[in-house]
C-alpha atoms as a PDB file:
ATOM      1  CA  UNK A   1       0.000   0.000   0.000  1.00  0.00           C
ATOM      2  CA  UNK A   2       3.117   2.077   0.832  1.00  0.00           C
ATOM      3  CA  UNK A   3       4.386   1.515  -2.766  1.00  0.00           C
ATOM      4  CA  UNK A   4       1.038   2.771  -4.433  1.00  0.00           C
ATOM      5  CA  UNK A   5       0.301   5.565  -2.655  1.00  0.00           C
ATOM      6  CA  UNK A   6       4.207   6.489  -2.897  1.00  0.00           C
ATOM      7  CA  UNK A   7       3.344   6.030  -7.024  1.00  0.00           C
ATOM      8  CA  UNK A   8       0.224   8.014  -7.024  1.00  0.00           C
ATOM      9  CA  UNK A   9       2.244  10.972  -5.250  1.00  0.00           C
ATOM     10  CA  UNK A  10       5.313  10.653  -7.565  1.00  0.00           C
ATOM     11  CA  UNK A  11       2.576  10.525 -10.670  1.00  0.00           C
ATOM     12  CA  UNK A  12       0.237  13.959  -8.894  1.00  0.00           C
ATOM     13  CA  UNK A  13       3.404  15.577  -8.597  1.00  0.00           C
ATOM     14  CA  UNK A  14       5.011  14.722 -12.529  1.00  0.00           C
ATOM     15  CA  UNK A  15       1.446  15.725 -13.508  1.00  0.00           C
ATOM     16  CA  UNK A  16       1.465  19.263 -11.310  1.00  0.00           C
ATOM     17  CA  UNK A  17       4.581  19.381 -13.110  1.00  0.00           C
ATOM     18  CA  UNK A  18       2.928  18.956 -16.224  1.00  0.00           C
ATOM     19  CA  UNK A  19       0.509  21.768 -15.392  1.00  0.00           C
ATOM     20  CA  UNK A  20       3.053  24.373 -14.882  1.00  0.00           C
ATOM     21  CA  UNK A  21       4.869  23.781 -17.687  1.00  0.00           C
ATOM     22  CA  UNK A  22       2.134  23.898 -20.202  1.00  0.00           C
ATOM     23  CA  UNK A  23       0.686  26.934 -18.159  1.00  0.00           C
ATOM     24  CA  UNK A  24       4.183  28.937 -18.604  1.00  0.00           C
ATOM     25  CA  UNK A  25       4.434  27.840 -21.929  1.00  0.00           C
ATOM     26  CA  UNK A  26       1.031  28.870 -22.971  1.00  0.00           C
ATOM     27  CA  UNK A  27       1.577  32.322 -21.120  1.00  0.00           C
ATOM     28  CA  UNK A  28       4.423  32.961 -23.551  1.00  0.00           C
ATOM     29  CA  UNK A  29       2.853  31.429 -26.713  1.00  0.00           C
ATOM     30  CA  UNK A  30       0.169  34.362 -25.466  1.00  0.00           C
ATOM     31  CA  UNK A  31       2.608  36.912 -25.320  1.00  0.00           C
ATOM     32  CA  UNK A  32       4.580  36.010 -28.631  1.00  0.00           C
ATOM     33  CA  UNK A  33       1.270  36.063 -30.248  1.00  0.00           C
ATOM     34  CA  UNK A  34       0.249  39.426 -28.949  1.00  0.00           C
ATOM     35  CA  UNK A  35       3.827  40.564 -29.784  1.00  0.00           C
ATOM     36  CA  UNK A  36       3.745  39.659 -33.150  1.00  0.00           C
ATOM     37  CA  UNK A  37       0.005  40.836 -33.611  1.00  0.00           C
ATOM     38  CA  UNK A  38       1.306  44.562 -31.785  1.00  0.00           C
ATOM     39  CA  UNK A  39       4.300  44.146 -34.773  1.00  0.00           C
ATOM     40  CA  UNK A  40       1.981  43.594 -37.756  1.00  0.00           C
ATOM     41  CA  UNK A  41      -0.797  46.134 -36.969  1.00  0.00           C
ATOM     42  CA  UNK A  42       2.833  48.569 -36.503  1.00  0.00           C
ATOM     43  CA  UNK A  43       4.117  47.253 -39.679  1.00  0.00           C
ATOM     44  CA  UNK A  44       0.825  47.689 -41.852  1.00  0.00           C
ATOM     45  CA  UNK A  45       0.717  51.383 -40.093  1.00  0.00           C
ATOM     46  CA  UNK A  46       3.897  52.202 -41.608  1.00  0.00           C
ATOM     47  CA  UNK A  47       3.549  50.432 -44.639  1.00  0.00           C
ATOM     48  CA  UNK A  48       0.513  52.590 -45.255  1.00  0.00           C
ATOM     49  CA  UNK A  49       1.983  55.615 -44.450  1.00  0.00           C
ATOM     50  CA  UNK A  50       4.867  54.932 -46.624  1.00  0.00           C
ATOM     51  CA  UNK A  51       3.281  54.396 -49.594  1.00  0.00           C
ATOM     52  CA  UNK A  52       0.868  57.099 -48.976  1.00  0.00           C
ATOM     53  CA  UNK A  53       3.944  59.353 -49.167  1.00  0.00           C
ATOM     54  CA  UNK A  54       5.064  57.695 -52.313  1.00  0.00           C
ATOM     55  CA  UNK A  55       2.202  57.997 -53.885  1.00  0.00           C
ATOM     56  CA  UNK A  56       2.389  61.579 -53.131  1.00  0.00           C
ATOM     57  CA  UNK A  57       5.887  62.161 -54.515  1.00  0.00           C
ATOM     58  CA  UNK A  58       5.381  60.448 -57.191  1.00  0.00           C
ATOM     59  CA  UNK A  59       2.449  62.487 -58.346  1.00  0.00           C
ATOM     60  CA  UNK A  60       4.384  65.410 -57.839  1.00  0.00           C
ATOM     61  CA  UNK A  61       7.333  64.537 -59.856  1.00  0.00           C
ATOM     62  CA  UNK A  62       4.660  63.340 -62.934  1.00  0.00           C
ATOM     63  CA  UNK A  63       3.214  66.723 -62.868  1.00  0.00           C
ATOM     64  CA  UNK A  64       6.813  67.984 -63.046  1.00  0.00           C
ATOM     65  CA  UNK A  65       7.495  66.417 -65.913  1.00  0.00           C
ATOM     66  CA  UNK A  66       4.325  67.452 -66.724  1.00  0.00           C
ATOM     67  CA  UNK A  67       4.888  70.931 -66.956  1.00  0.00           C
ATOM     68  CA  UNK A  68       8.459  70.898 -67.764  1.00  0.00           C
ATOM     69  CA  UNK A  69       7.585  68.872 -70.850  1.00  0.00           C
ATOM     70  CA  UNK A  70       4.821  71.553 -72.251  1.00  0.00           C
ATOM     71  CA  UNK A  71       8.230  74.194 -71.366  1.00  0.00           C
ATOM     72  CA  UNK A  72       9.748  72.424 -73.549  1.00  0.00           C
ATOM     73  CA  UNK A  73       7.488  71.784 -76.578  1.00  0.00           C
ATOM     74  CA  UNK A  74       6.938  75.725 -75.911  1.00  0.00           C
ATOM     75  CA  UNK A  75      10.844  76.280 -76.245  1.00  0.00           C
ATOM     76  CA  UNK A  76      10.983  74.006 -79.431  1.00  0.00           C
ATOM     77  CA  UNK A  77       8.250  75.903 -81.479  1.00  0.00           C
ATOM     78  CA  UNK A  78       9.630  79.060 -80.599  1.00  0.00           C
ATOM     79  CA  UNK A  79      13.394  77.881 -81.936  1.00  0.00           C
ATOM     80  CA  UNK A  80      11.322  76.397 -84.545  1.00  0.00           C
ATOM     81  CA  UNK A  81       9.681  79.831 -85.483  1.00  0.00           C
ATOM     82  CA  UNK A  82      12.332  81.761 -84.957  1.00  0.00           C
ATOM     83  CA  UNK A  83      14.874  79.184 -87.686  1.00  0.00           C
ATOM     84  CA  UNK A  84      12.638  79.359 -89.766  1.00  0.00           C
ATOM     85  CA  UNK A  85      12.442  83.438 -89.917  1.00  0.00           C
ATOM     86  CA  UNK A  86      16.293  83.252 -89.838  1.00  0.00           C
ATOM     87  CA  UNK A  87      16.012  81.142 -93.224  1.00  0.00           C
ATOM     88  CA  UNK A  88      13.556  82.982 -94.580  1.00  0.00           C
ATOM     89  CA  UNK A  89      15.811  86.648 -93.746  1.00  0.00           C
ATOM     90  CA  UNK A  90      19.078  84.759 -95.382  1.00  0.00           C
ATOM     91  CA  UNK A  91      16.708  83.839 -98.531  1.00  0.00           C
ATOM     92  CA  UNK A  92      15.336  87.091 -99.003  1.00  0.00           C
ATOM     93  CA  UNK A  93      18.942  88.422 -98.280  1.00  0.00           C
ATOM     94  CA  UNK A  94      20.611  86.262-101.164  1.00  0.00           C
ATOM     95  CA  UNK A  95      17.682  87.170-103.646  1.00  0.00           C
ATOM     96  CA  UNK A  96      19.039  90.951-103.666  1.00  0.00           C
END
């Protein structure tokens, strides 16, 4: 009788054992997951922002190009314009 009861309190204690170890473990399985969830929501935050801001820039730098590409064209006709009245002074100049 010695010997069982000796058992069954060597087996309560492995299983109180047991217990505490899966409790402590499941308290930081918690906390990882609440970690990593806090991370995420962080992450997609910044991601967010970030490519709010990107967007941003980048529309800013099309209508840049915008603009300075209808300079341009605007620069072009005018040289345009203005070699063609050069050629058309040097003709007129030569026909005298």
């Amino acid at each position: 009788m010695k010997e069982h009861s000796a058992t069954v309190a060597t087996s309560n204690k492995v299983v109180a054992d047991s217990v505490e170890v899966c409790k402590f473990t499941t308290e930081k399985v918690d906390k990882l997951i609440e970690e990593s969830t806090t991370f995420m929501e962080n992450f997609q935050t910044t991601f967010n922002s970030n490519t709010t801001s990107a967007n941003e820039a980048l529309k800013s730098l099309v209508f840049l190009f915008k603009t300075e590409k209808t300079k341009l064209q605007e620069i072009r006709t005018g040289l345009k314009s203005d070699h063609e009245s050069f050629q058309a002074n040097i003709s007129s100049c030569e026909a005298v």
